[in-house]
N, C-alpha and C. Protein backbone atom coordinates (compact mmCIF):
# COMPACT_ATOMS: atom_id res chain seq x y z
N UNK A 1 86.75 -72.75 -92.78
CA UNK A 1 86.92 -71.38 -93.20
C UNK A 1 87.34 -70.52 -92.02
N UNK A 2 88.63 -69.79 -92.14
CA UNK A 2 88.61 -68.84 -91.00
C UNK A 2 88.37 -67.49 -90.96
N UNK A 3 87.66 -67.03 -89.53
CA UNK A 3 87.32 -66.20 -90.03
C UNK A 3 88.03 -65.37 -89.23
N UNK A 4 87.76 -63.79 -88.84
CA UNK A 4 88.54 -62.79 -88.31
C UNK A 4 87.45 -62.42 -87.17
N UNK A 5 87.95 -62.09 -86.01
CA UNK A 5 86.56 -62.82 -84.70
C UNK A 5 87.04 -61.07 -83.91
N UNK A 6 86.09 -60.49 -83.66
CA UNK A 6 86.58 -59.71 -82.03
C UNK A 6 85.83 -60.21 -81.36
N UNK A 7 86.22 -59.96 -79.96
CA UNK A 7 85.85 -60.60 -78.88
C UNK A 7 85.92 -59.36 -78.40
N UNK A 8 84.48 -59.13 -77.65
CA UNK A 8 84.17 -57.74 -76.63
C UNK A 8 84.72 -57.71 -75.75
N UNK A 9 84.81 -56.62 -75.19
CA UNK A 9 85.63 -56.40 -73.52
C UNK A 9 85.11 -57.14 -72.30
N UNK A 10 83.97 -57.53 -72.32
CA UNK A 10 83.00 -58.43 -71.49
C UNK A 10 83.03 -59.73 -71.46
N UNK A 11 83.94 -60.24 -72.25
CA UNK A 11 84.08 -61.71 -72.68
C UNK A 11 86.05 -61.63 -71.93
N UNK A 12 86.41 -63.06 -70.98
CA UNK A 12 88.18 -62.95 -70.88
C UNK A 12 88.44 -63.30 -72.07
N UNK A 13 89.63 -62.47 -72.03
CA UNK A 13 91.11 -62.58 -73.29
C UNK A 13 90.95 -64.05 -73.22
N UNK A 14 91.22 -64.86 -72.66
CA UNK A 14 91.68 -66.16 -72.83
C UNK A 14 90.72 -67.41 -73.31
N UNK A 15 89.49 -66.24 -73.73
CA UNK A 15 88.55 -66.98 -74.74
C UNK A 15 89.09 -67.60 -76.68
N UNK A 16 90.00 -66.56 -76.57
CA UNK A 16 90.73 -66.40 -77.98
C UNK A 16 91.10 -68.03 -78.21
N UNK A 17 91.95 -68.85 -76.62
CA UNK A 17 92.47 -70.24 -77.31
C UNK A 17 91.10 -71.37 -77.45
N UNK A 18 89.94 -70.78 -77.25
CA UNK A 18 89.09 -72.05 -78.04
C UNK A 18 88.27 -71.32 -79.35
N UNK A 19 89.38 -70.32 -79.88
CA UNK A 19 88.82 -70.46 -81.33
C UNK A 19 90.35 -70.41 -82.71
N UNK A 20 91.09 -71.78 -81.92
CA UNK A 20 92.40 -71.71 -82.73
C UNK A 20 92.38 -71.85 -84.47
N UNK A 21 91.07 -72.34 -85.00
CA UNK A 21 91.29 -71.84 -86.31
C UNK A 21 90.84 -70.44 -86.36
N UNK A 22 90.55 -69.68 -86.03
CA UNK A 22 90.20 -68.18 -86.69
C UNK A 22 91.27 -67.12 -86.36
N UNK A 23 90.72 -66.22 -86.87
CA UNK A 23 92.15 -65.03 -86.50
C UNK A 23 91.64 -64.23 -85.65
N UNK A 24 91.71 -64.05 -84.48
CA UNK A 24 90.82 -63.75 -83.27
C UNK A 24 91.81 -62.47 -82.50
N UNK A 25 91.04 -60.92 -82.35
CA UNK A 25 91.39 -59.90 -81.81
C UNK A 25 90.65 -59.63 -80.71
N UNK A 26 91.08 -58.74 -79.46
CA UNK A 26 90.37 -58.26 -78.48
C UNK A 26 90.24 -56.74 -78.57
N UNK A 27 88.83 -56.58 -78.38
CA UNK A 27 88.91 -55.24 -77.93
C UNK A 27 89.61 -54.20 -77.62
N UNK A 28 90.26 -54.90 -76.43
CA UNK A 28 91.46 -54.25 -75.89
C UNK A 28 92.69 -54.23 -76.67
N UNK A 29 93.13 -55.42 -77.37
CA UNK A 29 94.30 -55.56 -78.21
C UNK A 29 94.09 -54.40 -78.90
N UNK A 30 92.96 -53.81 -79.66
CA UNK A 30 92.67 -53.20 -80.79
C UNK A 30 92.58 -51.94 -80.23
N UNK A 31 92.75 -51.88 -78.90
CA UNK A 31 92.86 -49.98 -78.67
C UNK A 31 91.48 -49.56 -78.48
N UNK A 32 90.71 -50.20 -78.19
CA UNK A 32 88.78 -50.06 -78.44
C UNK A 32 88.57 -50.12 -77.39
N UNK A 33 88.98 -49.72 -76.03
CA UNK A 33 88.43 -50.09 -74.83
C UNK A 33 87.32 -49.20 -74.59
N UNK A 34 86.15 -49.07 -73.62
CA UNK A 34 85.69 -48.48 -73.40
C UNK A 34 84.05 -47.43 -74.79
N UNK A 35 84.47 -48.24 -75.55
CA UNK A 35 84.06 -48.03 -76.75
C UNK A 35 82.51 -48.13 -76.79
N UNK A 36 81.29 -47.63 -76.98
CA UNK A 36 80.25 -48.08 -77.20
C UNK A 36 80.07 -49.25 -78.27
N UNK A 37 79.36 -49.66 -77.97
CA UNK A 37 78.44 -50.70 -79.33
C UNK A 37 78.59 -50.39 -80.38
N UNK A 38 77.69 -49.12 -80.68
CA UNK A 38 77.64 -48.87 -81.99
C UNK A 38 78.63 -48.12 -82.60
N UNK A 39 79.92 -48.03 -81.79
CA UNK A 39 81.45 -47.39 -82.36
C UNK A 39 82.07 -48.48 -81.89
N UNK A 40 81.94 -49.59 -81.53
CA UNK A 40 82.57 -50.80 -81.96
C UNK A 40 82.32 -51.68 -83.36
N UNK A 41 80.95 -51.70 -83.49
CA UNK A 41 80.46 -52.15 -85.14
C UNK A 41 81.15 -51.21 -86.09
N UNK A 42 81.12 -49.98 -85.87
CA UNK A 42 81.62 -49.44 -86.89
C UNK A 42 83.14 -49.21 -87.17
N UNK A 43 84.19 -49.42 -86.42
CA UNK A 43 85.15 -49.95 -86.12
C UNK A 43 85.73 -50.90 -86.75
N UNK A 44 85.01 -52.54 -86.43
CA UNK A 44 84.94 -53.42 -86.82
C UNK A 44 84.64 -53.49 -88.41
N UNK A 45 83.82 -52.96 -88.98
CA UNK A 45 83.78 -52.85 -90.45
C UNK A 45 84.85 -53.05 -90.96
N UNK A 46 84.72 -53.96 -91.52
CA UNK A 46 86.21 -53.88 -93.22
C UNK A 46 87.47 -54.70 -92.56
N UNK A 47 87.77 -54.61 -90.90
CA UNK A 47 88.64 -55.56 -90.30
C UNK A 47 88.23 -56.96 -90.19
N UNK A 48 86.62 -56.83 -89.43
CA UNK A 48 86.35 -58.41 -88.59
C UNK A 48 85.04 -58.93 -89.55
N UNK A 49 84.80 -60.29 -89.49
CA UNK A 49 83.83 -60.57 -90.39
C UNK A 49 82.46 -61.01 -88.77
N UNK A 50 83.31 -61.48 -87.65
CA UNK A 50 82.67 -61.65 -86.71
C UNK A 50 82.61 -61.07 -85.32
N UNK A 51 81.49 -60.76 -84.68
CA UNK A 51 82.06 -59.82 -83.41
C UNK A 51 81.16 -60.85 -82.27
N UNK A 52 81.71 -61.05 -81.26
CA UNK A 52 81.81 -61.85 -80.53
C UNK A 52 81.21 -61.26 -79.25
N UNK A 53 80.25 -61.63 -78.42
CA UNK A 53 79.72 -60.77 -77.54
C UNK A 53 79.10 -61.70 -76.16
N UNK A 54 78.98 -61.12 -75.21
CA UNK A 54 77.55 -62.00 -74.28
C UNK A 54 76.58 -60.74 -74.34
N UNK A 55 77.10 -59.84 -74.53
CA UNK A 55 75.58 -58.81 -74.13
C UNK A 55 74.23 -58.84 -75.02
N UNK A 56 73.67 -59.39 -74.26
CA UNK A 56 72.33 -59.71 -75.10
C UNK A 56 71.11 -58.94 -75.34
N UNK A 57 71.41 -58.03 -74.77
CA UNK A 57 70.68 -56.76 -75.62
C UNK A 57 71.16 -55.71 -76.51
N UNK A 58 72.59 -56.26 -77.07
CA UNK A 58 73.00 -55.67 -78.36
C UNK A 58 71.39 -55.55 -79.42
N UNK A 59 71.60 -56.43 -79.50
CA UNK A 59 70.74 -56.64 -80.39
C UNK A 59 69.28 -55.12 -80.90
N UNK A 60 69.13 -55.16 -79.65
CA UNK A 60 67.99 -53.98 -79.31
C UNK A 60 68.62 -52.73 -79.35
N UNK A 61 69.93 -52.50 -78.75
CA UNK A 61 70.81 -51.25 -79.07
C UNK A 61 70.84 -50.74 -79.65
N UNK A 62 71.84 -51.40 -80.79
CA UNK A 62 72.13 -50.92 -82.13
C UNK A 62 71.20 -51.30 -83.58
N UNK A 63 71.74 -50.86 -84.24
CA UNK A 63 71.39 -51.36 -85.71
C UNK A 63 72.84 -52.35 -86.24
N UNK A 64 72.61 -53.54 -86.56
CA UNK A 64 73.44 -54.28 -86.79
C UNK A 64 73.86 -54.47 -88.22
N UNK A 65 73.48 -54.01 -89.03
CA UNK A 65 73.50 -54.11 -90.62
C UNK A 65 75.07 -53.37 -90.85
N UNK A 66 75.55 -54.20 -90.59
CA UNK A 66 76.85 -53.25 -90.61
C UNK A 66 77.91 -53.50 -91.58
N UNK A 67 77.09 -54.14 -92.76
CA UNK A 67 77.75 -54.92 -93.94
C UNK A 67 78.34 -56.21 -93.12
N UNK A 68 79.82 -56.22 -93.30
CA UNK A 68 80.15 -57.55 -93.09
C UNK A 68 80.43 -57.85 -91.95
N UNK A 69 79.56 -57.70 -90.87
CA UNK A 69 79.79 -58.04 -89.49
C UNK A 69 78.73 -58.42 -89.15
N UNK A 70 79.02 -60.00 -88.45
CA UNK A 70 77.85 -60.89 -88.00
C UNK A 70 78.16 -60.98 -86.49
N UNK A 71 77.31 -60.89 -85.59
CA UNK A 71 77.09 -60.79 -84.36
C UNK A 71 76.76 -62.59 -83.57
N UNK A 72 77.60 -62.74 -82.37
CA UNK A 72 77.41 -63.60 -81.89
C UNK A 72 77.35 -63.43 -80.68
N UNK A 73 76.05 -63.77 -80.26
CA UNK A 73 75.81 -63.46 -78.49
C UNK A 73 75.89 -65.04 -77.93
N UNK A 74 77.03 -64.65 -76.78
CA UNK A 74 76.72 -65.91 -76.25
C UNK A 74 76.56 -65.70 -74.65
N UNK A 75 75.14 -66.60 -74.34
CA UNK A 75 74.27 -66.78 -73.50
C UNK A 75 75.00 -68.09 -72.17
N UNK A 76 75.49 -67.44 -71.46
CA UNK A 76 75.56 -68.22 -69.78
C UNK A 76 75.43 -67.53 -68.67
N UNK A 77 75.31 -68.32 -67.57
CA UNK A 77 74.80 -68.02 -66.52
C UNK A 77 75.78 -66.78 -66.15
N UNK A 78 77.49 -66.59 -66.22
CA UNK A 78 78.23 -65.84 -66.47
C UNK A 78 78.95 -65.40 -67.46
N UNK A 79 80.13 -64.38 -66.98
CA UNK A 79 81.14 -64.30 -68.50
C UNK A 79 82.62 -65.14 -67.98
N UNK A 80 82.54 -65.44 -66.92
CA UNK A 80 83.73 -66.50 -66.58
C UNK A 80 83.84 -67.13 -67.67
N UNK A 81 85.38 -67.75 -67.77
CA UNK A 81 85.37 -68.89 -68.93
C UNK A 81 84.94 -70.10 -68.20
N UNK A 82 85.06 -70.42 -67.31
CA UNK A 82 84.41 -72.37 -67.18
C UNK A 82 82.90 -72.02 -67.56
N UNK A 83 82.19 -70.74 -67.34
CA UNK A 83 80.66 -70.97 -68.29
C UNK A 83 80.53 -70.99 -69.46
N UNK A 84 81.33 -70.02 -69.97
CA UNK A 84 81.16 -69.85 -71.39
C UNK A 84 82.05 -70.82 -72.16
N UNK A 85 82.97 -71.57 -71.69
CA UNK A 85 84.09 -72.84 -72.47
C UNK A 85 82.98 -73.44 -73.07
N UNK A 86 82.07 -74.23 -72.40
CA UNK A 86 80.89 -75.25 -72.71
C UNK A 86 80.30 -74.86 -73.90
N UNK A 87 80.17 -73.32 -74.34
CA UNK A 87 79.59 -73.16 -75.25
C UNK A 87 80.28 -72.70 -76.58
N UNK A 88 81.90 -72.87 -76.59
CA UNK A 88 83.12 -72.91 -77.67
C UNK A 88 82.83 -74.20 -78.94
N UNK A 89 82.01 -75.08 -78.37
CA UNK A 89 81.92 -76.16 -79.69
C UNK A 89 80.91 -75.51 -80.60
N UNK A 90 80.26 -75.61 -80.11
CA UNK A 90 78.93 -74.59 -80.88
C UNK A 90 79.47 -73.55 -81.84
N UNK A 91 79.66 -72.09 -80.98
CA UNK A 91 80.58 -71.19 -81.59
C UNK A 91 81.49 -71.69 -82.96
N UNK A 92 82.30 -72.69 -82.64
CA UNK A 92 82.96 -73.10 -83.83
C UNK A 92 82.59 -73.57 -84.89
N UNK A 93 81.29 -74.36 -84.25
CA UNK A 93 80.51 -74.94 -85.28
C UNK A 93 79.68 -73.66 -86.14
N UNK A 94 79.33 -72.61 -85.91
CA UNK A 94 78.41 -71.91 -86.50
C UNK A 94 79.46 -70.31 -86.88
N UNK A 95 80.82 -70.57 -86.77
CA UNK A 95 81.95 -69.35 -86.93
C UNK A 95 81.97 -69.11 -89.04
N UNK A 96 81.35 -70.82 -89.70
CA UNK A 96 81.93 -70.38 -90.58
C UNK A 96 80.71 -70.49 -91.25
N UNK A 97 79.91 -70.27 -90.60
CA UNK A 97 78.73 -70.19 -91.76
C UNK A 97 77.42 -68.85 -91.24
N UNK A 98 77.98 -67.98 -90.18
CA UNK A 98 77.53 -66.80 -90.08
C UNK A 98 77.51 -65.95 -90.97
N UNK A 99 76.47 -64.87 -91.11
CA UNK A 99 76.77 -64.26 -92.43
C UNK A 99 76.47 -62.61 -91.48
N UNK A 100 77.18 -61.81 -92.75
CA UNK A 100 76.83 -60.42 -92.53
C UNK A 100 75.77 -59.62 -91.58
N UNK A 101 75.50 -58.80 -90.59
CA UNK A 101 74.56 -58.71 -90.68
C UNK A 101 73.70 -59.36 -89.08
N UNK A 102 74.21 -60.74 -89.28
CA UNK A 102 73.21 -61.90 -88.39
C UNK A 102 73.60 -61.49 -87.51
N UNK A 103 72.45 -62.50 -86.56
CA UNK A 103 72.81 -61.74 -85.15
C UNK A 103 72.04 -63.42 -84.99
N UNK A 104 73.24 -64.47 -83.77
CA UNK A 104 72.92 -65.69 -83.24
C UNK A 104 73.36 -65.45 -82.04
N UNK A 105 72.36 -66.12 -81.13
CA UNK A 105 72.44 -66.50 -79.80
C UNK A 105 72.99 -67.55 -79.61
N UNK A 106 74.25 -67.91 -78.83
CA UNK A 106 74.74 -69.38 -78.49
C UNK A 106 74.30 -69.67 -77.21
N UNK A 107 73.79 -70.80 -77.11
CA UNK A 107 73.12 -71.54 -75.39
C UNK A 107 73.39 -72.56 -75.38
N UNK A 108 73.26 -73.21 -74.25
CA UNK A 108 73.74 -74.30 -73.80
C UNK A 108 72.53 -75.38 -74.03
């Protein structure tokens, strides 16, 4: 199933090629730079079904109920890609069965 992914400003652009089935936007692509959290969720509404993150105290931030936007924090030692690559199988594995709403931690 594919889904429609942003990827936060905190995560590199060049995270997009290990999620080649989905339809995957950046932050930045989308004109959203600089954007808070909770005017990125709301943003995201009605475009993305998934929003893509490392900051791991989203969670505590905002209110995430944001209808159809499921939250994915992913957890490494950095936001470099050789840390976070390791954790792209996962991600893919759990891209199509996130739901609304959720909020998952990816780790190694």
């Amino acid at each position: 199933m594919q889904r429609r992914v942003l990827l936060d400003e905190c995560l590199p652009k060049n995270l997009k090629r290990a999620l080649p089935t989905h339809s995957v936007a950046t932050v930045q692509e989308m004109g959203w730079s600089g954007k808070k959290n909770g005017e990125l969720m709301q943003l995201a509404h009605g475009q993305f079904e998934v929003f893509l993150t490392s900051d791991q105290n989203l969670r505590y931030q905002q209110h995430l109920a944001y209808g159809d936007v499921g939250v994915m924090v992913l957890v490494a030692p950095t936001n470099r890609i050789e840390a976070l690559h390791p954790l792209m199988p996962r991600v893919n594995q759990i891209l199509p069965t996130i739901k609304a709403g959720e909020v998952i931690e990816v780790t190694l």
